[in-house]
C-alpha atoms as a PDB file:
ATOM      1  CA  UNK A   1     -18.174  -5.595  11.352  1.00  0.00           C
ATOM      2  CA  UNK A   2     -19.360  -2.752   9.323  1.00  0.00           C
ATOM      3  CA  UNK A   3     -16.402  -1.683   6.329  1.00  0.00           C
ATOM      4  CA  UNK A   4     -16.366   1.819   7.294  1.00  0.00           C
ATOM      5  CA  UNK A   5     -14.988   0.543  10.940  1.00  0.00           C
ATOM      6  CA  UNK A   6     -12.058  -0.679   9.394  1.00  0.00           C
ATOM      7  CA  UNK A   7     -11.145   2.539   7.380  1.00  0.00           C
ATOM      8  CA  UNK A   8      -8.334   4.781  10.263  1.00  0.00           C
ATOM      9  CA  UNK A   9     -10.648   6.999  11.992  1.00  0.00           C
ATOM     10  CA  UNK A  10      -7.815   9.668  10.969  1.00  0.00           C
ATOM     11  CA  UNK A  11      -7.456   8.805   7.217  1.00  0.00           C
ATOM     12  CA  UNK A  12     -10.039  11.010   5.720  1.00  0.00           C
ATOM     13  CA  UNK A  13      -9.323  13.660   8.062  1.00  0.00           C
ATOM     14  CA  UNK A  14      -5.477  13.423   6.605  1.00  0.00           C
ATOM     15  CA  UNK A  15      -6.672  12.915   2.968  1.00  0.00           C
ATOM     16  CA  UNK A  16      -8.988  16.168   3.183  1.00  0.00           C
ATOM     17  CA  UNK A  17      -6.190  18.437   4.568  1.00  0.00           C
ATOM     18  CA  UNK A  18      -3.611  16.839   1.912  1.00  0.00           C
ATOM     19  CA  UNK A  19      -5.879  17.673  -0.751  1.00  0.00           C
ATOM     20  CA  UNK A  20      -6.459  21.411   0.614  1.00  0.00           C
ATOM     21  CA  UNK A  21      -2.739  21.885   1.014  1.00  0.00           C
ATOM     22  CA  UNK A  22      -2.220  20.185  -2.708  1.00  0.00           C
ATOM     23  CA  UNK A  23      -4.733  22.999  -3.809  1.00  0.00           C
ATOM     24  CA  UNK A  24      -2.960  26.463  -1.819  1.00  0.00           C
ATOM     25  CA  UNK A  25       0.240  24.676  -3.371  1.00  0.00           C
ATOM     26  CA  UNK A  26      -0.804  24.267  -6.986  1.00  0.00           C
ATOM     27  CA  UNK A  27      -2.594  27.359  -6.610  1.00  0.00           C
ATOM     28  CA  UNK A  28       0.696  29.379  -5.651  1.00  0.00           C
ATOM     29  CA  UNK A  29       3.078  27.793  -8.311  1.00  0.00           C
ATOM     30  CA  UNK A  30       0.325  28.949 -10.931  1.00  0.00           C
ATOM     31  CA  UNK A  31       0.120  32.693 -10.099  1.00  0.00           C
ATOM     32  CA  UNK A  32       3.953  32.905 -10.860  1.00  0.00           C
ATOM     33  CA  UNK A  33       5.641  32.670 -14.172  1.00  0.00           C
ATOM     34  CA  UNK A  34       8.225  30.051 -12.870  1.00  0.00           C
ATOM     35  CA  UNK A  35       5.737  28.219 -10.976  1.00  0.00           C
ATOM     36  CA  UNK A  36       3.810  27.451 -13.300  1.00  0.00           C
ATOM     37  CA  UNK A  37       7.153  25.979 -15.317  1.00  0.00           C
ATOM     38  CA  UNK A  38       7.524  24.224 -12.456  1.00  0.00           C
ATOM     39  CA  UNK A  39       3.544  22.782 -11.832  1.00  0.00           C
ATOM     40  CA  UNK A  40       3.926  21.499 -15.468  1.00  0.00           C
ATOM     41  CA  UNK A  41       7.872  20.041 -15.341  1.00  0.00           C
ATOM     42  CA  UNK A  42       6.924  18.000 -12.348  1.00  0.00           C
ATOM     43  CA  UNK A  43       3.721  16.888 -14.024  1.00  0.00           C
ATOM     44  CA  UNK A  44       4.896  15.657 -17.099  1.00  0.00           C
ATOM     45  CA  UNK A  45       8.052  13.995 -15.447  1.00  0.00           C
ATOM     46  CA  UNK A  46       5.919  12.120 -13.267  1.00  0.00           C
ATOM     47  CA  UNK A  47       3.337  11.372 -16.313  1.00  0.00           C
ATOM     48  CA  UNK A  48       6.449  10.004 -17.807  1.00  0.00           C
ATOM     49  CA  UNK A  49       7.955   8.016 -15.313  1.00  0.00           C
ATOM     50  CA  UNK A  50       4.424   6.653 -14.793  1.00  0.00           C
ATOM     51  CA  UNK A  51       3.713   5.327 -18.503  1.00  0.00           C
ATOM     52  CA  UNK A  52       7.611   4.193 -18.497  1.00  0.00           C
ATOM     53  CA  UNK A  53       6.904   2.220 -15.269  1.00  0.00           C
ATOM     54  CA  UNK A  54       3.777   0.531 -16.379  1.00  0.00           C
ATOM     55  CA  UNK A  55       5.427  -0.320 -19.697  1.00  0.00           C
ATOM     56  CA  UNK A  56       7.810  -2.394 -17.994  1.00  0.00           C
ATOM     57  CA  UNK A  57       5.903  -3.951 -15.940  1.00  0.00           C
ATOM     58  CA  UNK A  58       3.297  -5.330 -18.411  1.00  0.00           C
ATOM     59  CA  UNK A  59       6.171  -6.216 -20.834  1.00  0.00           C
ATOM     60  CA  UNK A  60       8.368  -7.847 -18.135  1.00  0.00           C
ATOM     61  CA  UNK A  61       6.431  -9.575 -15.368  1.00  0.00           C
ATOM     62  CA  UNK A  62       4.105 -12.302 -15.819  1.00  0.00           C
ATOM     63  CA  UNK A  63       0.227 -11.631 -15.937  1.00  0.00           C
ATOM     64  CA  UNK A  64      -1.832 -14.163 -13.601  1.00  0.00           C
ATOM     65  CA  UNK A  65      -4.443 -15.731 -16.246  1.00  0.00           C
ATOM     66  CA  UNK A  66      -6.552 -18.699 -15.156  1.00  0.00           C
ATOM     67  CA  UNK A  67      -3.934 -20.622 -17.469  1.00  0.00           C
ATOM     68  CA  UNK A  68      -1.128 -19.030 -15.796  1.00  0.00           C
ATOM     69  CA  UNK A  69       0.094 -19.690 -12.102  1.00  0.00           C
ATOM     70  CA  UNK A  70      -4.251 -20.680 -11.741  1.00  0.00           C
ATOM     71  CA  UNK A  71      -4.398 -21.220  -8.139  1.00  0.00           C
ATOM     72  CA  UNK A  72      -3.084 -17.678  -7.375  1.00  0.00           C
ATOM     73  CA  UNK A  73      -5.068 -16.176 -10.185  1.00  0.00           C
ATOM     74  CA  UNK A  74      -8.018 -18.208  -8.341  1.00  0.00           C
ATOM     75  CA  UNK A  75      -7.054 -16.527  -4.855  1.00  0.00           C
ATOM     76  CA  UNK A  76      -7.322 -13.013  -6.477  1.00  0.00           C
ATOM     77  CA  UNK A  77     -10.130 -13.739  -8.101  1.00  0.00           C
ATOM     78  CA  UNK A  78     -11.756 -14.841  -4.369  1.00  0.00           C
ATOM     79  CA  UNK A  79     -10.648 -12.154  -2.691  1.00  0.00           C
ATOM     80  CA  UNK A  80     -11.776  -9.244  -5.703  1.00  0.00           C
ATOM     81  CA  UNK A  81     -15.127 -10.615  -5.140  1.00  0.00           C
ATOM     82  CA  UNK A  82     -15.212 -11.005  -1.850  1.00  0.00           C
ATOM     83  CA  UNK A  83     -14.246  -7.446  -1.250  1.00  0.00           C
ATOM     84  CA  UNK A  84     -16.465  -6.882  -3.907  1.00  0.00           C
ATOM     85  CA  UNK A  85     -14.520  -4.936  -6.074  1.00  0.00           C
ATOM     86  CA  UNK A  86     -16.112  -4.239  -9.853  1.00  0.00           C
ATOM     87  CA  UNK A  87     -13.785  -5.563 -11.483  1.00  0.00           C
ATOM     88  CA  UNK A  88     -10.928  -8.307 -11.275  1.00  0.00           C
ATOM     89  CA  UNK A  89      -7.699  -5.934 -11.245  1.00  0.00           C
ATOM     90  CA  UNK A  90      -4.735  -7.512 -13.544  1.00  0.00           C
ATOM     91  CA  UNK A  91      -2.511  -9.004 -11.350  1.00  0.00           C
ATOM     92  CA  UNK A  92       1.512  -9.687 -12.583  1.00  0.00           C
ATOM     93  CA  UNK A  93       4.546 -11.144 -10.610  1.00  0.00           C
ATOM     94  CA  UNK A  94       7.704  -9.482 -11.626  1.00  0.00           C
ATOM     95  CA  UNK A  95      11.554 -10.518 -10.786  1.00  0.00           C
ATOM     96  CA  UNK A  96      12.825  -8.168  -7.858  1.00  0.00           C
ATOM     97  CA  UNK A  97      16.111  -8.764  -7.209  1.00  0.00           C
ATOM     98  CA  UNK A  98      15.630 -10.098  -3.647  1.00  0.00           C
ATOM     99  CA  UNK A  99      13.296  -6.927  -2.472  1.00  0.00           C
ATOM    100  CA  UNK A 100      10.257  -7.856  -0.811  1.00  0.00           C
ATOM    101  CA  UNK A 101       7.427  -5.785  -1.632  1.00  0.00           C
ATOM    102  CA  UNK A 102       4.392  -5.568  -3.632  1.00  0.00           C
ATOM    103  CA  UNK A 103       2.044  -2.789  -4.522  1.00  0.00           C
ATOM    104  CA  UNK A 104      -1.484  -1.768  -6.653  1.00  0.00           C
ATOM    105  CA  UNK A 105      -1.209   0.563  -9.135  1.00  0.00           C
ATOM    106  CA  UNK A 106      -3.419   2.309 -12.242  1.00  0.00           C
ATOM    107  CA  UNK A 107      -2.542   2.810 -15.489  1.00  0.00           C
ATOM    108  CA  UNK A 108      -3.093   6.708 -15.989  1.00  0.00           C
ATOM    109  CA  UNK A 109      -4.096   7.181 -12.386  1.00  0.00           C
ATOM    110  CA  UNK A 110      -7.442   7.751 -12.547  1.00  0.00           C
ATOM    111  CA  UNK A 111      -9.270   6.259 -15.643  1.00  0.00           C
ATOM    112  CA  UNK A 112      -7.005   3.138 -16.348  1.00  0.00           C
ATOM    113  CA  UNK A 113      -7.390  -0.457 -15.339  1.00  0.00           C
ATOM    114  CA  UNK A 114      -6.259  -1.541 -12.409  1.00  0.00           C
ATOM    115  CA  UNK A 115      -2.977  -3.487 -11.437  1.00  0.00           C
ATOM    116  CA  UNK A 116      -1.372  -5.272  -8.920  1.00  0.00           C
ATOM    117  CA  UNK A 117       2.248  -6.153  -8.593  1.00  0.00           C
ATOM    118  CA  UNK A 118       3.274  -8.780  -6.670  1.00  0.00           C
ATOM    119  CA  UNK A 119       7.181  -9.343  -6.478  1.00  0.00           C
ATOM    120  CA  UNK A 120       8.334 -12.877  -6.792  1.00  0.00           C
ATOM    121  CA  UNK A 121      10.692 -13.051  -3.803  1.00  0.00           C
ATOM    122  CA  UNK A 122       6.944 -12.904  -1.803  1.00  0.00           C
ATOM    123  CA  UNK A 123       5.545 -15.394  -3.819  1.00  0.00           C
ATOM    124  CA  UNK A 124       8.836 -17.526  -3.106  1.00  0.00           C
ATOM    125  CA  UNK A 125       7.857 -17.134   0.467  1.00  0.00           C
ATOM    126  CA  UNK A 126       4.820 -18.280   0.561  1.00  0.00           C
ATOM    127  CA  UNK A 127       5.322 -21.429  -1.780  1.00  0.00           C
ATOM    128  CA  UNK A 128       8.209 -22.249   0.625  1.00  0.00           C
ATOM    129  CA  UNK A 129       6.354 -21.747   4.220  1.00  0.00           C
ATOM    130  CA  UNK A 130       3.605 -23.264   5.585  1.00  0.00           C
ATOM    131  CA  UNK A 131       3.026 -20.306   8.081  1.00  0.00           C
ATOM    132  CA  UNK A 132       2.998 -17.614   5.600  1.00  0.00           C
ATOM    133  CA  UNK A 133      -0.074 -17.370   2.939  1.00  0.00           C
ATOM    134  CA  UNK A 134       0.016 -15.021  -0.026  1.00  0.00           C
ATOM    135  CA  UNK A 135      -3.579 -13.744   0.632  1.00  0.00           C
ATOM    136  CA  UNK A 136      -2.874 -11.265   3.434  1.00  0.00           C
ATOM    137  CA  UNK A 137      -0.453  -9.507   0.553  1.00  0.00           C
ATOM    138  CA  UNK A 138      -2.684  -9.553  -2.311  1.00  0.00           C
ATOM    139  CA  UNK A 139      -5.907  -8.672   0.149  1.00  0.00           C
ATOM    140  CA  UNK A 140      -3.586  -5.627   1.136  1.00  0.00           C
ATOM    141  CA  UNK A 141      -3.267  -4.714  -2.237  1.00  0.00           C
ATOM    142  CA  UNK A 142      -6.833  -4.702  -3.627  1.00  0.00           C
ATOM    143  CA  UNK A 143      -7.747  -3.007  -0.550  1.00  0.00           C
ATOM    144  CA  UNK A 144      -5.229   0.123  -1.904  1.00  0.00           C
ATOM    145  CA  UNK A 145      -7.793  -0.272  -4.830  1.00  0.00           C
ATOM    146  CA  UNK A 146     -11.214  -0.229  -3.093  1.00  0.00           C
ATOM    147  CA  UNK A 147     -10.902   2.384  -1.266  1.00  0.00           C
ATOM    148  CA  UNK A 148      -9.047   4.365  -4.299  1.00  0.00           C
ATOM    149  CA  UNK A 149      -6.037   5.190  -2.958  1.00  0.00           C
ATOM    150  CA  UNK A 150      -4.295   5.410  -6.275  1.00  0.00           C
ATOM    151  CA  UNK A 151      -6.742   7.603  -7.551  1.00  0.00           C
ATOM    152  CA  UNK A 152      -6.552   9.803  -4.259  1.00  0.00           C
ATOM    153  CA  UNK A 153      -3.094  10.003  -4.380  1.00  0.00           C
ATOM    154  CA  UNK A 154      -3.058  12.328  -7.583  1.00  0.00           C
ATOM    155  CA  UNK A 155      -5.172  14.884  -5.276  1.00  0.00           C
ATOM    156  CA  UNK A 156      -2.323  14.770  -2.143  1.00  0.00           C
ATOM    157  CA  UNK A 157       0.442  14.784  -4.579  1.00  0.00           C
ATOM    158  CA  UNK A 158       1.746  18.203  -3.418  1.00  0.00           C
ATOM    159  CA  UNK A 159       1.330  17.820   0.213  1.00  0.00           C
ATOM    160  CA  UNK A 160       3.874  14.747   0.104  1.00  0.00           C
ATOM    161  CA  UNK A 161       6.587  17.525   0.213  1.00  0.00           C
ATOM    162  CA  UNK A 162       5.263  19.031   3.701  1.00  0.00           C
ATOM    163  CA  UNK A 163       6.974  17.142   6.683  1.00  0.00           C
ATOM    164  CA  UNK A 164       5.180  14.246   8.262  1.00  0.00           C
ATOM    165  CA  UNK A 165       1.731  15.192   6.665  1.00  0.00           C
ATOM    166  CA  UNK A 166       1.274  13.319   3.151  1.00  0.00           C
ATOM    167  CA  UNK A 167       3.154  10.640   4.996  1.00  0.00           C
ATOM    168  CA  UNK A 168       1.058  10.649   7.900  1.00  0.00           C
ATOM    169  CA  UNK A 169      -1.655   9.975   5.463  1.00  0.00           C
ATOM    170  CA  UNK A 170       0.026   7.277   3.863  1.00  0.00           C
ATOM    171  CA  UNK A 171       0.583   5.744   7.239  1.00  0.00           C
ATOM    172  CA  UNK A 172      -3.226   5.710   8.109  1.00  0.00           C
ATOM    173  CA  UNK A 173      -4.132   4.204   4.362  1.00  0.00           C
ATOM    174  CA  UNK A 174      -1.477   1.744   4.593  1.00  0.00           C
ATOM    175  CA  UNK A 175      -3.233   0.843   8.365  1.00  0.00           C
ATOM    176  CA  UNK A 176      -6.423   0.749   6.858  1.00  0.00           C
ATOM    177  CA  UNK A 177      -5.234  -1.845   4.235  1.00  0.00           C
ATOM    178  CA  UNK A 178      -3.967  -3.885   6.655  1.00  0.00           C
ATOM    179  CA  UNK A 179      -6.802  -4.385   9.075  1.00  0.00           C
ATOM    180  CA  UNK A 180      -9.144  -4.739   5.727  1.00  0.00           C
ATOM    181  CA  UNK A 181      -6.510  -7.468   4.592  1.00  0.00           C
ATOM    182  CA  UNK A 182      -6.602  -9.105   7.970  1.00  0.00           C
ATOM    183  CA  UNK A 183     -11.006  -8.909   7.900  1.00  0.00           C
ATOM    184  CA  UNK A 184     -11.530  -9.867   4.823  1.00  0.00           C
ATOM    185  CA  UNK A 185      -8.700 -13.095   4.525  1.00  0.00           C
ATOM    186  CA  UNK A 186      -9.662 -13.596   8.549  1.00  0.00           C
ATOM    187  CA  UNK A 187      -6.251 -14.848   9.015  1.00  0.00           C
ATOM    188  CA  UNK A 188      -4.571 -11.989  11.233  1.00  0.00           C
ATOM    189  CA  UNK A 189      -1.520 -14.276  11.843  1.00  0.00           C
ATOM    190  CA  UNK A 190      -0.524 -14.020   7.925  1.00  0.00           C
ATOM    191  CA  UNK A 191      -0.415  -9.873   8.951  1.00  0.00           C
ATOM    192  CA  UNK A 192       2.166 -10.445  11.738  1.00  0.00           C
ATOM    193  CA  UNK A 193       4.202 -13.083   9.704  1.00  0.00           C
ATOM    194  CA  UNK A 194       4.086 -10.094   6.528  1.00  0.00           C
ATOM    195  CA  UNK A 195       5.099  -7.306   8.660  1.00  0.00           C
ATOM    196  CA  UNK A 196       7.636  -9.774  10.525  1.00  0.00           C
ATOM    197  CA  UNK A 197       9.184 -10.750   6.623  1.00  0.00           C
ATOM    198  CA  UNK A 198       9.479  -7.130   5.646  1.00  0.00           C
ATOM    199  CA  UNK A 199      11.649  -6.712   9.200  1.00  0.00           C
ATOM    200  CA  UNK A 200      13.614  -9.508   9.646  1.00  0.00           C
ATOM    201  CA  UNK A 201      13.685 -11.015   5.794  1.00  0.00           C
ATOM    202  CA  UNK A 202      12.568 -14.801   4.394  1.00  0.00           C
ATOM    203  CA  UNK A 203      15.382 -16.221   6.247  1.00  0.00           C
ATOM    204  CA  UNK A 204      15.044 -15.098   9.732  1.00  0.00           C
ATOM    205  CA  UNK A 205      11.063 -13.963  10.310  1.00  0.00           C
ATOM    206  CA  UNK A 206      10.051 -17.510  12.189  1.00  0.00           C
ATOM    207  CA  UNK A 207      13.027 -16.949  14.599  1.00  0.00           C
ATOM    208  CA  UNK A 208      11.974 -13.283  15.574  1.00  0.00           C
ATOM    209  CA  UNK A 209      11.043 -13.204  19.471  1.00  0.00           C
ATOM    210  CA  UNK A 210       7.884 -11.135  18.887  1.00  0.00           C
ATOM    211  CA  UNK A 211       7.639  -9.980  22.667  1.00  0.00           C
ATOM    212  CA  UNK A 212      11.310  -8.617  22.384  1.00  0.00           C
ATOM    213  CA  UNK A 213      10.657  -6.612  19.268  1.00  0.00           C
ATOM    214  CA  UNK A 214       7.499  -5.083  20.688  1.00  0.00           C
ATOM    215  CA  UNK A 215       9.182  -4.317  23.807  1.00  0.00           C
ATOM    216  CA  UNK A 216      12.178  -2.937  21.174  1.00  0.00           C
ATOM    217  CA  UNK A 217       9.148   0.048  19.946  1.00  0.00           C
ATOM    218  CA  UNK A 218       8.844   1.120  23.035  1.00  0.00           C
ATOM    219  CA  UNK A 219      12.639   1.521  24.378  1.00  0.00           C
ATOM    220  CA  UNK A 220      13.343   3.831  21.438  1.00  0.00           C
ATOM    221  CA  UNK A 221      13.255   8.354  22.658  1.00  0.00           C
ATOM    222  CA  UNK A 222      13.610  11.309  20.658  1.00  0.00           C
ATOM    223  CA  UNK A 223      11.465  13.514  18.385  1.00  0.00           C
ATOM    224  CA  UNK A 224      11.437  11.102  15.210  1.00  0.00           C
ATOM    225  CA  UNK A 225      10.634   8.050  17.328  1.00  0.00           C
ATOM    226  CA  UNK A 226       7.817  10.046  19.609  1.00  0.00           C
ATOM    227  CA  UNK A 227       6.163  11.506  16.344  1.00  0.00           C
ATOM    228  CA  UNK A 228       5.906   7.900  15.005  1.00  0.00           C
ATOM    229  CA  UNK A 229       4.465   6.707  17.580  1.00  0.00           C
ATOM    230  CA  UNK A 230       1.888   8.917  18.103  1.00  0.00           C
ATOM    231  CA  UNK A 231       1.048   7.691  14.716  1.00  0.00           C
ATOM    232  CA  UNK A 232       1.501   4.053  15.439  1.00  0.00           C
ATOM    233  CA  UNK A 233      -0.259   4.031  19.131  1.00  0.00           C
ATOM    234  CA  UNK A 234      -3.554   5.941  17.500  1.00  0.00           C
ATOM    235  CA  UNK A 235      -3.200   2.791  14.896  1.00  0.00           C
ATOM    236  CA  UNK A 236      -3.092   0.388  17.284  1.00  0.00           C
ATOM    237  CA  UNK A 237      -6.540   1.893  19.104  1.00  0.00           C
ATOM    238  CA  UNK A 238      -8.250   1.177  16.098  1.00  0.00           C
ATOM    239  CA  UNK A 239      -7.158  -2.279  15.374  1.00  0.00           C
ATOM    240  CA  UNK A 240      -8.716  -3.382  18.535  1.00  0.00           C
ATOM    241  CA  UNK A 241     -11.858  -4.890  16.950  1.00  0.00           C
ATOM    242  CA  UNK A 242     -10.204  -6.998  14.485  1.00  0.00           C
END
């Protein structure tokens, strides 16, 4: 399968009107005196909270070396140049408090290395289950890297406060992600365990009836759950080819 086939057929589309409505938005907060105020208040708070956040994280979690946790170091390692990224992102597990999530990240956005964060209570998960590997999650994550996300998501900022758009756009890179995590690892079972973890929890995700919680998507009405699922259905039309 060619790469570009796995990218949403609407993420670009999304990514190119974010960025336009970033632009009208920036442009409009700097022709006023207050605006502008405001443009540089919410720039430097979120410059802060950035450098703050990446602090911690280097000074708290542990950094995969080929000394430390090695055979997950060696799986990122795999995967970076399978995916053939340019270089092997720094990887660190960090204590969550029971929250299941992990996410890529750059130091300084858009000229900084690149990170990955993988929380422990994941890593728990897959040392404790023989169904569930680790790979689909860190494949996810370098995937946010190759195709810049990070980066891109300086560029949208703005348009994250219009309803449904920047999320929309999220939606379809997050989708993207997934069906390059499920290509590249080519085990799409890991994907439905992940997603089934993040739903149901460590605990409970093996006992899930998947038929009755697909069936549960569709028996849901109203204009939230409609709008969604718009989203969700045009997804689905792309995974077919995985």
């Amino acid at each position: 399968m060619n790469e570009n086939q796995l990218v949403h057929k609407h993420e670009e589309t999304l990514f190119i009107i974010c960025v336009i409505t970033t632009c009208l938005a920036a442009l409009y907060l700097l022709i006023s005196i207050v605006g502008v105020f405001i443009f540089l208040a919410f720039a430097l708070l979120s410059l802060f909270s950035h450098v703050i956040s990446m602090s911690h994280i280097q000074l708290n979690g542990v950094r995969l070396r080929e000394t430390q946790f090695p055979d997950l170091y060696e799986k990122v390692v795999h995967l970076s140049t399978k995916m053939e990224l340019k270089n092997i992102p720094e990887v660190y597990i960090l204590e969550s408090g029971g929250l299941l999530n992990a996410f890529a990240t750059k130091v300084l956005a858009i000229s900084g290395k690149n990170m990955v964060v993988l929380y422990s209570d994941f890593v728990d998960i897959a040392d404790e289950s023989p169904d569930f590997d680790i790979d689909y999650i860190i494949a996810h994550e370098l995937a946010h890297l190759k195709r810049n996300h990070i980066t891109k998501s300086i560029f949208v900022s703005l348009a994250m406060w219009i309803p449904f758009l920047g999320t929309s756009y999220l939606r379809m890179a997050e989708y993207t992600c997934d069906r390059m995590a499920a290509y590249y690892t080519e085990k799409p079972q890991n994907a439905i365990n992940g997603l089934l973890i993040l739903a149901a929890g460590r605990r409970l995700y093996n006992n899930v009836n998947l038929n009755d919680f697909l069936e549960q998507y569709n028996e849901k009405k109203g204009f939230f759950c409609n709008t969604n699922r718009i989203i969700v259905n045009s997804s689905a039309n792309s995974k077919k080819n995985i």
